[in-house]
PDB file of N, CA and C in Angstrom:
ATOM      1  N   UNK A   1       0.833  -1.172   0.000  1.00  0.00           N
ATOM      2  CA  UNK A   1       0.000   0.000   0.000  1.00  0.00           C
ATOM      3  C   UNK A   1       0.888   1.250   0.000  1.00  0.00           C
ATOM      4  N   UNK A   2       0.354   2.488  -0.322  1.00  0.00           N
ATOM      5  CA  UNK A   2       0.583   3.958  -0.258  1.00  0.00           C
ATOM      6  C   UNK A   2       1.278   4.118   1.027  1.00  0.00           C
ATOM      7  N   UNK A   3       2.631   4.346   1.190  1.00  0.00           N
ATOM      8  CA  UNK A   3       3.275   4.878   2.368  1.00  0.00           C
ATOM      9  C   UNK A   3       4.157   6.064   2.174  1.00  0.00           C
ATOM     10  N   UNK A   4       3.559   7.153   3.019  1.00  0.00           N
ATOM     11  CA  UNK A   4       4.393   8.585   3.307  1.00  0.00           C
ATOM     12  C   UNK A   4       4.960   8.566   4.370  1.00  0.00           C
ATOM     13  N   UNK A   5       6.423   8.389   4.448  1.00  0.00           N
ATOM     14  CA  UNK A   5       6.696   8.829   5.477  1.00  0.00           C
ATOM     15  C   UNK A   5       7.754  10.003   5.974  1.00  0.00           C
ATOM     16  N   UNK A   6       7.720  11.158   6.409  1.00  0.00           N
ATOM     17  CA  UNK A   6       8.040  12.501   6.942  1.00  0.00           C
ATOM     18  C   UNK A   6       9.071  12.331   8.064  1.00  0.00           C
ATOM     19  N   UNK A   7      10.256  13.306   7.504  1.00  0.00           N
ATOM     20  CA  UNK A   7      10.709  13.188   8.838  1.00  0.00           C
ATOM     21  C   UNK A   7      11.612  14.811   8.643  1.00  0.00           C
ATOM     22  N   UNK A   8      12.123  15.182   9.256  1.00  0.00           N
ATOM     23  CA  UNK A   8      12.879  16.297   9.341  1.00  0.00           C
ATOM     24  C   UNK A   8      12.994  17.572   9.951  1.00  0.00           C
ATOM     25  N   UNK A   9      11.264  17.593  10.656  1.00  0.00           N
ATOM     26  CA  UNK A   9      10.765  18.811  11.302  1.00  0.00           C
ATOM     27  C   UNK A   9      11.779  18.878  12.786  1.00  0.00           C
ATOM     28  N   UNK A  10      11.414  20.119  13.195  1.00  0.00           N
ATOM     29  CA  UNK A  10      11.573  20.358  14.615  1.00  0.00           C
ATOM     30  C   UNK A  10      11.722  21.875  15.160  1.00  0.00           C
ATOM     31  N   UNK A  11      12.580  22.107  16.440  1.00  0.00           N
ATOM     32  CA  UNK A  11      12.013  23.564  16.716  1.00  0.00           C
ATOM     33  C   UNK A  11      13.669  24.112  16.149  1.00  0.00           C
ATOM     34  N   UNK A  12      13.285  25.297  15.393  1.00  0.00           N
ATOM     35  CA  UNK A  12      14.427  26.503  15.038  1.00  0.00           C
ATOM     36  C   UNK A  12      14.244  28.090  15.110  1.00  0.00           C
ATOM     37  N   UNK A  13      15.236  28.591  15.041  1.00  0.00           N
ATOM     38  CA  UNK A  13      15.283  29.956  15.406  1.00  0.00           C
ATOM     39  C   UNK A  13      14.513  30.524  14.181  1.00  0.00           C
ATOM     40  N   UNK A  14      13.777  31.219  14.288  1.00  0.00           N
ATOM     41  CA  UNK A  14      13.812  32.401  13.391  1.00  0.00           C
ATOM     42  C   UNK A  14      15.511  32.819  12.179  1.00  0.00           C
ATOM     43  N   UNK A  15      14.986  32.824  10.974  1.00  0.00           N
ATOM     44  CA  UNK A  15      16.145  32.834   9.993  1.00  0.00           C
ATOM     45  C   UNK A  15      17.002  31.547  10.003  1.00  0.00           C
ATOM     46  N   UNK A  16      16.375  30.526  10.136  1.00  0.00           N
ATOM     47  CA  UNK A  16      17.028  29.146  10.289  1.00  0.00           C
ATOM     48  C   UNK A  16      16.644  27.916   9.110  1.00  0.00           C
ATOM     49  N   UNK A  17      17.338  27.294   9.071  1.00  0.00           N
ATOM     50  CA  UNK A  17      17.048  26.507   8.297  1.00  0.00           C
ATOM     51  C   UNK A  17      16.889  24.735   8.406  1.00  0.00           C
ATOM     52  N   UNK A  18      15.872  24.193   7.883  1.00  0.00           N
ATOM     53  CA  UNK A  18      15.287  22.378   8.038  1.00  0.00           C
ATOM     54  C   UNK A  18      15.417  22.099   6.724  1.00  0.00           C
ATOM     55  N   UNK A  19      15.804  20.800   6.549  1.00  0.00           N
ATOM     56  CA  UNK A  19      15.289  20.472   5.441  1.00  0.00           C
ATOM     57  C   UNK A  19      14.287  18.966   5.805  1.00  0.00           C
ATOM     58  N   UNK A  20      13.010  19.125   5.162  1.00  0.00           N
ATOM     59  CA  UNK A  20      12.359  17.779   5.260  1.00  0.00           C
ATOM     60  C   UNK A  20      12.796  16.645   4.086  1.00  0.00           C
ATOM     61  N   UNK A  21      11.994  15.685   4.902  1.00  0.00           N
ATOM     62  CA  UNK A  21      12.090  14.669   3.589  1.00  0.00           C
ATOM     63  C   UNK A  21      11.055  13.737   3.881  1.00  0.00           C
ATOM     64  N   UNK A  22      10.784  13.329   2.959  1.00  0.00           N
ATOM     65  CA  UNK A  22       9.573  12.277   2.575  1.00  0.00           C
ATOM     66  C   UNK A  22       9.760  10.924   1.890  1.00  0.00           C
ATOM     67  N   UNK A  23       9.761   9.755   2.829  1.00  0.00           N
ATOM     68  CA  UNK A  23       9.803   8.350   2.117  1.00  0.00           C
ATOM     69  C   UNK A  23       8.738   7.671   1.528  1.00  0.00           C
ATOM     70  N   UNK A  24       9.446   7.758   0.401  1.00  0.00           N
ATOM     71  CA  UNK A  24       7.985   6.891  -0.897  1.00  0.00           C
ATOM     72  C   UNK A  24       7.556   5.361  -0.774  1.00  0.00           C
ATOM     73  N   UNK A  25       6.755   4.925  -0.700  1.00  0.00           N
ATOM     74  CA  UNK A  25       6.901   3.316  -1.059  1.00  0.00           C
ATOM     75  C   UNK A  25       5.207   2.875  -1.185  1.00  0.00           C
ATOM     76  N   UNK A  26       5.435   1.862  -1.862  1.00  0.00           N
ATOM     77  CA  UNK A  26       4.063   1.245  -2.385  1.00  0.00           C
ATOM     78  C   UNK A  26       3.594   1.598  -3.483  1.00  0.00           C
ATOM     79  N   UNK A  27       4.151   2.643  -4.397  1.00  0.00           N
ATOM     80  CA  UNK A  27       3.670   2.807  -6.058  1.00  0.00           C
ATOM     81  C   UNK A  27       4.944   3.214  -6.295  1.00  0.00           C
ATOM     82  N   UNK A  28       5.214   3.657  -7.399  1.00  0.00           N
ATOM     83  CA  UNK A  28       6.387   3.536  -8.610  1.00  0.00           C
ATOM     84  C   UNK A  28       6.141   5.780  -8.219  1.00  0.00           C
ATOM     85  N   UNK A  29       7.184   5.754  -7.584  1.00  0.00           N
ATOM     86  CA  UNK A  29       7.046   7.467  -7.111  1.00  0.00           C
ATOM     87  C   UNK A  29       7.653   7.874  -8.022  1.00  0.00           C
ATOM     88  N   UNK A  30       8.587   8.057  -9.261  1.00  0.00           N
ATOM     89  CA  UNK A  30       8.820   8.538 -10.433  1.00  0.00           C
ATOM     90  C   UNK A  30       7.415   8.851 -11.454  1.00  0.00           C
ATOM     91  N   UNK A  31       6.621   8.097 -10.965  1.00  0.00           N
ATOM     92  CA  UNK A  31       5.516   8.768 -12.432  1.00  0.00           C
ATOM     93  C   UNK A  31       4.392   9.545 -11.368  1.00  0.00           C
ATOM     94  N   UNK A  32       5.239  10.211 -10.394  1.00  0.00           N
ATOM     95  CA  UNK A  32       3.428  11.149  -9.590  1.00  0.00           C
ATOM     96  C   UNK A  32       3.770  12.669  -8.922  1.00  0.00           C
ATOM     97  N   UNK A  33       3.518  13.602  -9.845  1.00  0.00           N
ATOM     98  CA  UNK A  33       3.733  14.371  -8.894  1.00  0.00           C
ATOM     99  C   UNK A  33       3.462  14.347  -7.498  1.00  0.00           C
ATOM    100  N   UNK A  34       4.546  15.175  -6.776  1.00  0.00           N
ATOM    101  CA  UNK A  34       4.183  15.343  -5.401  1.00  0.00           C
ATOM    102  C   UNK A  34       4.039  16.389  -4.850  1.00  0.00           C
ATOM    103  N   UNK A  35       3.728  17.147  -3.771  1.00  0.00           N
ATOM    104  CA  UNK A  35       3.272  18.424  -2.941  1.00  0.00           C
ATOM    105  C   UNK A  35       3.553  18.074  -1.113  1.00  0.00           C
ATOM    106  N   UNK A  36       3.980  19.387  -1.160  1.00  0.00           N
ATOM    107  CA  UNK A  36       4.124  19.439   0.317  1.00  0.00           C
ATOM    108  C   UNK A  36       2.863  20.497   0.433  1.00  0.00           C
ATOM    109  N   UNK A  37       2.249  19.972   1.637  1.00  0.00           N
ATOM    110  CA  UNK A  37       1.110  21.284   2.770  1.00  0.00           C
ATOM    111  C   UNK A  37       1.459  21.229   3.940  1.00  0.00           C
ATOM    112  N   UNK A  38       0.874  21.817   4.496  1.00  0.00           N
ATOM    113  CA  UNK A  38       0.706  22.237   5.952  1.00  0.00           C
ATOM    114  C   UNK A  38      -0.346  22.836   6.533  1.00  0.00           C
ATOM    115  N   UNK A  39      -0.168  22.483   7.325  1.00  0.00           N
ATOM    116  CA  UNK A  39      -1.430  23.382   8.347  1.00  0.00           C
ATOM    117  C   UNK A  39      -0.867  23.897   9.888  1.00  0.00           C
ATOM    118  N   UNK A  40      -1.126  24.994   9.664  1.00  0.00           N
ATOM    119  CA  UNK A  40      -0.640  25.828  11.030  1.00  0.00           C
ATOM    120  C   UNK A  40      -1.470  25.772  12.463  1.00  0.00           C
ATOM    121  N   UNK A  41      -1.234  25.836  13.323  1.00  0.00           N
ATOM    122  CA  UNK A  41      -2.548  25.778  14.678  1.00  0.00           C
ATOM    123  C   UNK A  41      -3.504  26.680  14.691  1.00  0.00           C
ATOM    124  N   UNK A  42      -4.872  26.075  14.684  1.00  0.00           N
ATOM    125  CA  UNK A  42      -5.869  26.736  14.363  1.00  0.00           C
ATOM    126  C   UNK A  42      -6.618  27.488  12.892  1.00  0.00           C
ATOM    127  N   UNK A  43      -5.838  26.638  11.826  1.00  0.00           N
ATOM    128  CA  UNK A  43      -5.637  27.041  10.326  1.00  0.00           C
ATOM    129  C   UNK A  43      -5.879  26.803   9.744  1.00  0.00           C
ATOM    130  N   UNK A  44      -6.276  26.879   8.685  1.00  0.00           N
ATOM    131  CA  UNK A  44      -6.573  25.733   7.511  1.00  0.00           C
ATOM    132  C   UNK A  44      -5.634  25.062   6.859  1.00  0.00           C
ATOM    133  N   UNK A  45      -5.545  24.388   5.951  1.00  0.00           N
ATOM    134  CA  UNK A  45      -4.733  23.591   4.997  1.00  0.00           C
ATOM    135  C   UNK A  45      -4.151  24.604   4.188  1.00  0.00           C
ATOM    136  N   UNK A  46      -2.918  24.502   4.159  1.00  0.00           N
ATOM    137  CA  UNK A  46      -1.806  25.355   3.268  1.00  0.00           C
ATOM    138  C   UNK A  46      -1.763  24.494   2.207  1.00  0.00           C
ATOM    139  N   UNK A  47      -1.696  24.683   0.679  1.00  0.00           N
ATOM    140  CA  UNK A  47      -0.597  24.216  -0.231  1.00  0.00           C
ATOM    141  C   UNK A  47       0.588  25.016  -0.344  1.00  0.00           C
ATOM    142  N   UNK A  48       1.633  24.307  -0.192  1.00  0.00           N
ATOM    143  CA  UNK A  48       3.311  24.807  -0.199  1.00  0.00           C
ATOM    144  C   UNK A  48       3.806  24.899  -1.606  1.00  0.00           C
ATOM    145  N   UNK A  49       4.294  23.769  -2.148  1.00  0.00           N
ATOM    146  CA  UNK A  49       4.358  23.182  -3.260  1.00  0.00           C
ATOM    147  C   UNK A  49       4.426  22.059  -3.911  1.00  0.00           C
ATOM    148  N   UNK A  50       4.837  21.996  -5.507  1.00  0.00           N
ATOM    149  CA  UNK A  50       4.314  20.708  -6.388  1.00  0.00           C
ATOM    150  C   UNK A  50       6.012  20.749  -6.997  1.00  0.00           C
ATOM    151  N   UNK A  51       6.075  19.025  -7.260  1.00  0.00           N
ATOM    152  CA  UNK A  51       7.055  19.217  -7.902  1.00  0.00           C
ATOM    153  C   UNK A  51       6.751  18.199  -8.867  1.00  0.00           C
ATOM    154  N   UNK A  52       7.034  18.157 -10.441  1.00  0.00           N
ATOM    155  CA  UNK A  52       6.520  17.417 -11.564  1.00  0.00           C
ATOM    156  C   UNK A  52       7.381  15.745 -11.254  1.00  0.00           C
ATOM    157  N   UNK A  53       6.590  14.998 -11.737  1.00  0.00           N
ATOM    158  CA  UNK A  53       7.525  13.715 -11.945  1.00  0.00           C
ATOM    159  C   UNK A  53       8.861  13.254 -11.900  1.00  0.00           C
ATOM    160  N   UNK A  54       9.062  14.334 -12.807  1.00  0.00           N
ATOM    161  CA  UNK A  54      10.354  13.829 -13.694  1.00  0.00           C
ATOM    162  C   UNK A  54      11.559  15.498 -12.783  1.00  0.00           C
ATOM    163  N   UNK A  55      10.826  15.958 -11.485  1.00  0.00           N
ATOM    164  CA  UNK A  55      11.593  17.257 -11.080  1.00  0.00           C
ATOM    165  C   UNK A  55      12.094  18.753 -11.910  1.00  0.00           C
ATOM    166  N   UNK A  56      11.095  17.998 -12.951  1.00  0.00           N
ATOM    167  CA  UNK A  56      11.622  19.583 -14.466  1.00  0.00           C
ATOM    168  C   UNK A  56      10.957  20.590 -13.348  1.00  0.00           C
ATOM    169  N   UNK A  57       9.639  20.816 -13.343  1.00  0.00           N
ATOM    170  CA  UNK A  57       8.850  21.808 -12.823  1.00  0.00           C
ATOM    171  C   UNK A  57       8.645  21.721 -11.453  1.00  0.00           C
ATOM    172  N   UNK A  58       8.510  23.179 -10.575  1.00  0.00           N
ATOM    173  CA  UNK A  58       8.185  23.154  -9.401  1.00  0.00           C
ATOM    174  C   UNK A  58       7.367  24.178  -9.299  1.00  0.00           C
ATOM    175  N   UNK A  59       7.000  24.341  -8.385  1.00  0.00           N
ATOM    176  CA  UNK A  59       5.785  25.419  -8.428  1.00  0.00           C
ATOM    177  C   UNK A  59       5.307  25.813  -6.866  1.00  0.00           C
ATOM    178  N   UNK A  60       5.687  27.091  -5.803  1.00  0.00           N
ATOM    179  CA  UNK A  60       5.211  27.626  -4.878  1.00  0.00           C
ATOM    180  C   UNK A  60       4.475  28.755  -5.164  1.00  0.00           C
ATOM    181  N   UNK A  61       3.474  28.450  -3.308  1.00  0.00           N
ATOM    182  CA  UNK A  61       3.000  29.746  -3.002  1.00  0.00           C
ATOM    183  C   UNK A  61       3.518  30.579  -2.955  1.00  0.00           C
ATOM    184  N   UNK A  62       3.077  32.007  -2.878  1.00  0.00           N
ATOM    185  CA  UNK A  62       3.837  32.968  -3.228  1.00  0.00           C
ATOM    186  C   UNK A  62       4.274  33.530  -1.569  1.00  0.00           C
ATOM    187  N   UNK A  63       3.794  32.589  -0.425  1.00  0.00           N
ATOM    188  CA  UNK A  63       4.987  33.225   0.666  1.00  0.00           C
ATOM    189  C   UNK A  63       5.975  32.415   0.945  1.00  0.00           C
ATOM    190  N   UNK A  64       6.667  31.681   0.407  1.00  0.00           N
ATOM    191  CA  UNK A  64       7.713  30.827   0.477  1.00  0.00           C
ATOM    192  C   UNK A  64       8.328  30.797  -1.007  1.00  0.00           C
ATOM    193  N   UNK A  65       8.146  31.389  -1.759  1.00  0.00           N
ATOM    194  CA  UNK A  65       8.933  31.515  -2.802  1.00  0.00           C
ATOM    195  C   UNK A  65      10.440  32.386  -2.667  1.00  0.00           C
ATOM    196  N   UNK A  66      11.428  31.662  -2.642  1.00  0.00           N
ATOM    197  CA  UNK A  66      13.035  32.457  -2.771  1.00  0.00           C
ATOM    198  C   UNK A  66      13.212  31.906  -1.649  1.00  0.00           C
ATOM    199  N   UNK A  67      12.482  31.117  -0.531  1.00  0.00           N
ATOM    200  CA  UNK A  67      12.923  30.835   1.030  1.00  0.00           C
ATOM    201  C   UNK A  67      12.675  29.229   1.031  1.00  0.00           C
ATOM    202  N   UNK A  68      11.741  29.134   0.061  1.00  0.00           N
ATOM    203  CA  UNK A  68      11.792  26.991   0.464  1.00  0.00           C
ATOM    204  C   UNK A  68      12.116  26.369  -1.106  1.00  0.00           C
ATOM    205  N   UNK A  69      12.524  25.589  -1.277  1.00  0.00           N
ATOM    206  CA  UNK A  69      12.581  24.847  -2.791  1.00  0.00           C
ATOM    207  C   UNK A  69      12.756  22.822  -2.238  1.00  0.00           C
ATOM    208  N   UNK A  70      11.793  22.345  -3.269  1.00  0.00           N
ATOM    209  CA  UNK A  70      11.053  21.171  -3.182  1.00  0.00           C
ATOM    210  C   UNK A  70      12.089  20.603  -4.342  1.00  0.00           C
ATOM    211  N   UNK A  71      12.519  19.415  -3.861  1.00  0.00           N
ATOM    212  CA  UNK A  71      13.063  18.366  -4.944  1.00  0.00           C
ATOM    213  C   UNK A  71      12.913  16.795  -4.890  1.00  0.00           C
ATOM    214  N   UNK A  72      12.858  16.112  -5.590  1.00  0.00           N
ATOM    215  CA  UNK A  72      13.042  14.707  -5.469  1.00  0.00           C
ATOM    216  C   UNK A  72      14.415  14.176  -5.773  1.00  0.00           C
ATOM    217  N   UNK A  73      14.459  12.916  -5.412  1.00  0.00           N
ATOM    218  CA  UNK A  73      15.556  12.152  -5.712  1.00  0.00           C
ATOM    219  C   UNK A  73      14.910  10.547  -6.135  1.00  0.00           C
ATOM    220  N   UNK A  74      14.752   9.944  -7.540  1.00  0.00           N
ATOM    221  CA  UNK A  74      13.723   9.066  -7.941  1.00  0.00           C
ATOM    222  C   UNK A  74      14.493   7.971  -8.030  1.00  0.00           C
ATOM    223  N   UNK A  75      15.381   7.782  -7.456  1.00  0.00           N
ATOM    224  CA  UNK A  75      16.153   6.670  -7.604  1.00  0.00           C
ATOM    225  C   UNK A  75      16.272   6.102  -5.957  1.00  0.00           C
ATOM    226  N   UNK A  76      15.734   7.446  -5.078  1.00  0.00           N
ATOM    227  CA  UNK A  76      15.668   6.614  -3.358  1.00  0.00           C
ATOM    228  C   UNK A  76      14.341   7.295  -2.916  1.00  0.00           C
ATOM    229  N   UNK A  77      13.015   7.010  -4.294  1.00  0.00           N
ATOM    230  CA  UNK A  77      11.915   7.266  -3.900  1.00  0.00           C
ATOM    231  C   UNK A  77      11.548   8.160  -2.472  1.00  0.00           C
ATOM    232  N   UNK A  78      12.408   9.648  -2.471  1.00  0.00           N
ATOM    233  CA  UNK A  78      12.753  10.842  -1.418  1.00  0.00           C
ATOM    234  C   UNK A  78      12.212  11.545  -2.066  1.00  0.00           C
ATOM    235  N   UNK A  79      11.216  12.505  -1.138  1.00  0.00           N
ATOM    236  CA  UNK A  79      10.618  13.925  -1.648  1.00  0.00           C
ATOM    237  C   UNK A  79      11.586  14.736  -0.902  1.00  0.00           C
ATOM    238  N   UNK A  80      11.388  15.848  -1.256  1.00  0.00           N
ATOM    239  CA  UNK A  80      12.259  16.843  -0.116  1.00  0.00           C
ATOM    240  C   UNK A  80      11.831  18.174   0.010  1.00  0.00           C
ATOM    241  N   UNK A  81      11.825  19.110   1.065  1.00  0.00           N
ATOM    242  CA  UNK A  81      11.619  20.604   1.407  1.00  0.00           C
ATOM    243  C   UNK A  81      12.727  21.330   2.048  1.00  0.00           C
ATOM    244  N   UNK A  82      13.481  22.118   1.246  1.00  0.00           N
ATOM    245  CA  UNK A  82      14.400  22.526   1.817  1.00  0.00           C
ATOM    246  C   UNK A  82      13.985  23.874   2.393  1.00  0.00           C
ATOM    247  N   UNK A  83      14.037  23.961   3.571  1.00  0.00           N
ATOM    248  CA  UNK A  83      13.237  26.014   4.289  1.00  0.00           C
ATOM    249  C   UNK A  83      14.440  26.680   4.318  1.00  0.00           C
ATOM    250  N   UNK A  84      14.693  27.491   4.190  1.00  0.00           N
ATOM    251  CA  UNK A  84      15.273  29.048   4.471  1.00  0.00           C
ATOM    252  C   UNK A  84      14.842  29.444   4.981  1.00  0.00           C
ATOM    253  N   UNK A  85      15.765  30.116   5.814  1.00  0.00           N
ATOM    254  CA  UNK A  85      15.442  31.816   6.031  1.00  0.00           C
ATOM    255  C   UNK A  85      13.639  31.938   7.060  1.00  0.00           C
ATOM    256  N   UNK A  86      13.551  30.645   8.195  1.00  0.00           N
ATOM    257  CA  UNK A  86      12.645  30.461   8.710  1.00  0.00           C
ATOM    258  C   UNK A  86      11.570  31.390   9.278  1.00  0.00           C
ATOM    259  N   UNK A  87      10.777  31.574   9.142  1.00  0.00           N
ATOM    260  CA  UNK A  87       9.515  32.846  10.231  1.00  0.00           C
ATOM    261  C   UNK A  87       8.506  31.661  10.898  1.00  0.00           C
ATOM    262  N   UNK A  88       8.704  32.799  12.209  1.00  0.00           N
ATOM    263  CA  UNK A  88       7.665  32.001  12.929  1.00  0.00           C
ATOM    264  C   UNK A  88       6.050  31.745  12.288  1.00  0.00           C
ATOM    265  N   UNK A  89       5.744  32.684  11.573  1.00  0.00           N
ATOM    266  CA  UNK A  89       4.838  32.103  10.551  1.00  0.00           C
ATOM    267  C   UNK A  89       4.646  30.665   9.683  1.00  0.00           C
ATOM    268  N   UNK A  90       5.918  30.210   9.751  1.00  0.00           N
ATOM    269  CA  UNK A  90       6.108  29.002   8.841  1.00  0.00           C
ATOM    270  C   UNK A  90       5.888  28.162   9.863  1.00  0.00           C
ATOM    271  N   UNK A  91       5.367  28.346  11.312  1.00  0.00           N
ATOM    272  CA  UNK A  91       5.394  27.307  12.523  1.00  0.00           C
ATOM    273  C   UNK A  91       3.634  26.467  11.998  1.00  0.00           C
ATOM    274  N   UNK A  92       3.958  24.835  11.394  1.00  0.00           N
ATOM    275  CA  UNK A  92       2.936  23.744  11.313  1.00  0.00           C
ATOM    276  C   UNK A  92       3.565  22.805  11.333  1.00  0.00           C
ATOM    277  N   UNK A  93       2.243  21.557  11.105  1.00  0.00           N
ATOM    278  CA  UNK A  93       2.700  20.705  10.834  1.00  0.00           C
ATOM    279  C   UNK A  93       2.857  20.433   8.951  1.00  0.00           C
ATOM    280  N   UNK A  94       3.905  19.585   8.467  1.00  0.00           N
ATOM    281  CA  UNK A  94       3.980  20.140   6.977  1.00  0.00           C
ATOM    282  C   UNK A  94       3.268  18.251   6.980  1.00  0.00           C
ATOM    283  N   UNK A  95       2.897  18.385   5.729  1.00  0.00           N
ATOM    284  CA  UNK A  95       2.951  16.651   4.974  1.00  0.00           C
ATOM    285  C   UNK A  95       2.913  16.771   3.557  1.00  0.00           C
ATOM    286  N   UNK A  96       3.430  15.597   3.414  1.00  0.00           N
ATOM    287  CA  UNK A  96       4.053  15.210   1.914  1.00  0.00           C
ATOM    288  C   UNK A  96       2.841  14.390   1.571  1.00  0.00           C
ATOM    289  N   UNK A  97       2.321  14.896   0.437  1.00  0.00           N
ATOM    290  CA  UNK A  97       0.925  14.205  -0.215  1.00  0.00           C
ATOM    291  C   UNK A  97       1.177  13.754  -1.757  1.00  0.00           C
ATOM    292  N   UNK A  98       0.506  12.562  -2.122  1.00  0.00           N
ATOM    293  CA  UNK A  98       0.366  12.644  -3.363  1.00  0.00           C
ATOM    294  C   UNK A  98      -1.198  12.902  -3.593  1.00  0.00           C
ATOM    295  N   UNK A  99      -0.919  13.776  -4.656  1.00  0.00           N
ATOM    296  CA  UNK A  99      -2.706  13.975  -5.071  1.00  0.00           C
ATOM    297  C   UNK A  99      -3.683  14.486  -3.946  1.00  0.00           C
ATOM    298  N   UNK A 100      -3.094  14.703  -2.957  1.00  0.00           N
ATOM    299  CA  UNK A 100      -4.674  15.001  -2.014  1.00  0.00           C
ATOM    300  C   UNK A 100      -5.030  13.587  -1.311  1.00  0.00           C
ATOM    301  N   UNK A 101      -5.154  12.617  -2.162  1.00  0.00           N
ATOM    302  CA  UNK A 101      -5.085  10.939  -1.841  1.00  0.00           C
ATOM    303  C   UNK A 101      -4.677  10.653  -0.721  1.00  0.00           C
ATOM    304  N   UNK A 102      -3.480  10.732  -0.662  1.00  0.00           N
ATOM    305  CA  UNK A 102      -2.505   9.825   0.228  1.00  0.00           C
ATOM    306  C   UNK A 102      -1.735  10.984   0.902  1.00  0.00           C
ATOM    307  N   UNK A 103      -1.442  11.004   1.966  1.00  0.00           N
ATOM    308  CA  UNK A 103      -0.913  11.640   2.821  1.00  0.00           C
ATOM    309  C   UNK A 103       0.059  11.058   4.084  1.00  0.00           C
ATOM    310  N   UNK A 104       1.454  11.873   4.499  1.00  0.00           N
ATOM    311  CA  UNK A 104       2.175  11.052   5.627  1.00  0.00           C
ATOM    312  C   UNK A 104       1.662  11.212   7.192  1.00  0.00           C
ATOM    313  N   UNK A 105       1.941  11.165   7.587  1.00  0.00           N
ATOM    314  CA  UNK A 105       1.986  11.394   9.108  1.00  0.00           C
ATOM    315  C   UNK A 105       2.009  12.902   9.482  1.00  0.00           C
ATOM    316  N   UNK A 106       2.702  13.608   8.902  1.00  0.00           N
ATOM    317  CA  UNK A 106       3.135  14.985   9.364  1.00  0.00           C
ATOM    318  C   UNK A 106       4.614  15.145   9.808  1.00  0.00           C
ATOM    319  N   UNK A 107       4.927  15.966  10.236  1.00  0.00           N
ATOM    320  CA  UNK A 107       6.230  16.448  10.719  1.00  0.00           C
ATOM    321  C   UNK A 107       5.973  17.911  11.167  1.00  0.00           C
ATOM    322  N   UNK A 108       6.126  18.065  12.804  1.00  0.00           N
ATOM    323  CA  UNK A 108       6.219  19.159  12.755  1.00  0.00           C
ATOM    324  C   UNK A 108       7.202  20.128  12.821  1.00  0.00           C
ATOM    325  N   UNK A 109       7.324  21.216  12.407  1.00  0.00           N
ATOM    326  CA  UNK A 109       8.038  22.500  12.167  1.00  0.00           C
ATOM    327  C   UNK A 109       7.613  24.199  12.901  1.00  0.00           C
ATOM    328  N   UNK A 110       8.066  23.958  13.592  1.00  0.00           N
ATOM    329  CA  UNK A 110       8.169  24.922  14.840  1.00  0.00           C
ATOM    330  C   UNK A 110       8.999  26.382  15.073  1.00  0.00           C
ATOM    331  N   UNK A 111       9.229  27.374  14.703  1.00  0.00           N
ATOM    332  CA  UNK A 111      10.096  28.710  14.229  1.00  0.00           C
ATOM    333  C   UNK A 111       9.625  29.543  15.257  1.00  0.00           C
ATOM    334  N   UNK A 112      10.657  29.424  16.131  1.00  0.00           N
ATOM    335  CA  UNK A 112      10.725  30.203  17.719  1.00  0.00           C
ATOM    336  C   UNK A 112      12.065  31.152  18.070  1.00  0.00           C
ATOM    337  N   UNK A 113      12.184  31.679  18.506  1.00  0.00           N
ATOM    338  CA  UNK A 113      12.830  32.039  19.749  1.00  0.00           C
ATOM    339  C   UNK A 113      13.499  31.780  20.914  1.00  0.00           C
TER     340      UNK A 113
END
């Protein structure tokens, strides 16, 4: 079956940097795009970003654009979120989804003081 699994979150300073990552398994993760979201406390569902199949195309919201960039690695079925330049605004939990479908566990990401 469909397994996400997240790991990389935790608590950082303000202007700091995480990188997540996401383990693929149970479908062939080279043919699906993927997306990172989040949801902040008390928030709704964020979309972060998408990254195409094959990693040509990526695509963010426009408040993490120049501060996070999303890549794969399709040969160790790995998603990835690299953050910059952290704000306590960016404090959720993130997850690595395919499609809306399938979703990991979470990871949370915490930007404190």
């Amino acid at each position: 079956q469909v397994q996400l699994v997240e790991s990389g979150g935790g608590l950082v300073q303000p202007g700091g940097s995480l990188r997540l990552s996401c383990a693929a398994s149970g479908f062939t993760f080279s043919n699906y795009t993927m997306s990172w979201v989040r949801q902040a406390p008390g928030k709704g569902l964020e979309w972060i970003s998408d990254i195409h199949s094959s990693g040509t195309f990526t695509y963010y919201t426009e408040s993490v654009k120049g501060r996070f960039a999303i890549s794969r690695d399709n040969a160790k079925n790995t998603l990835y979120l690299q953050m910059n330049s952290l704000k306590p605004e960016d404090t959720a939990v993130y997850y690595c989804i395919r499609g809306y479908l399938y979703w990991g566990q979470g990871t949370q990401v915490t930007v404190s003081s």
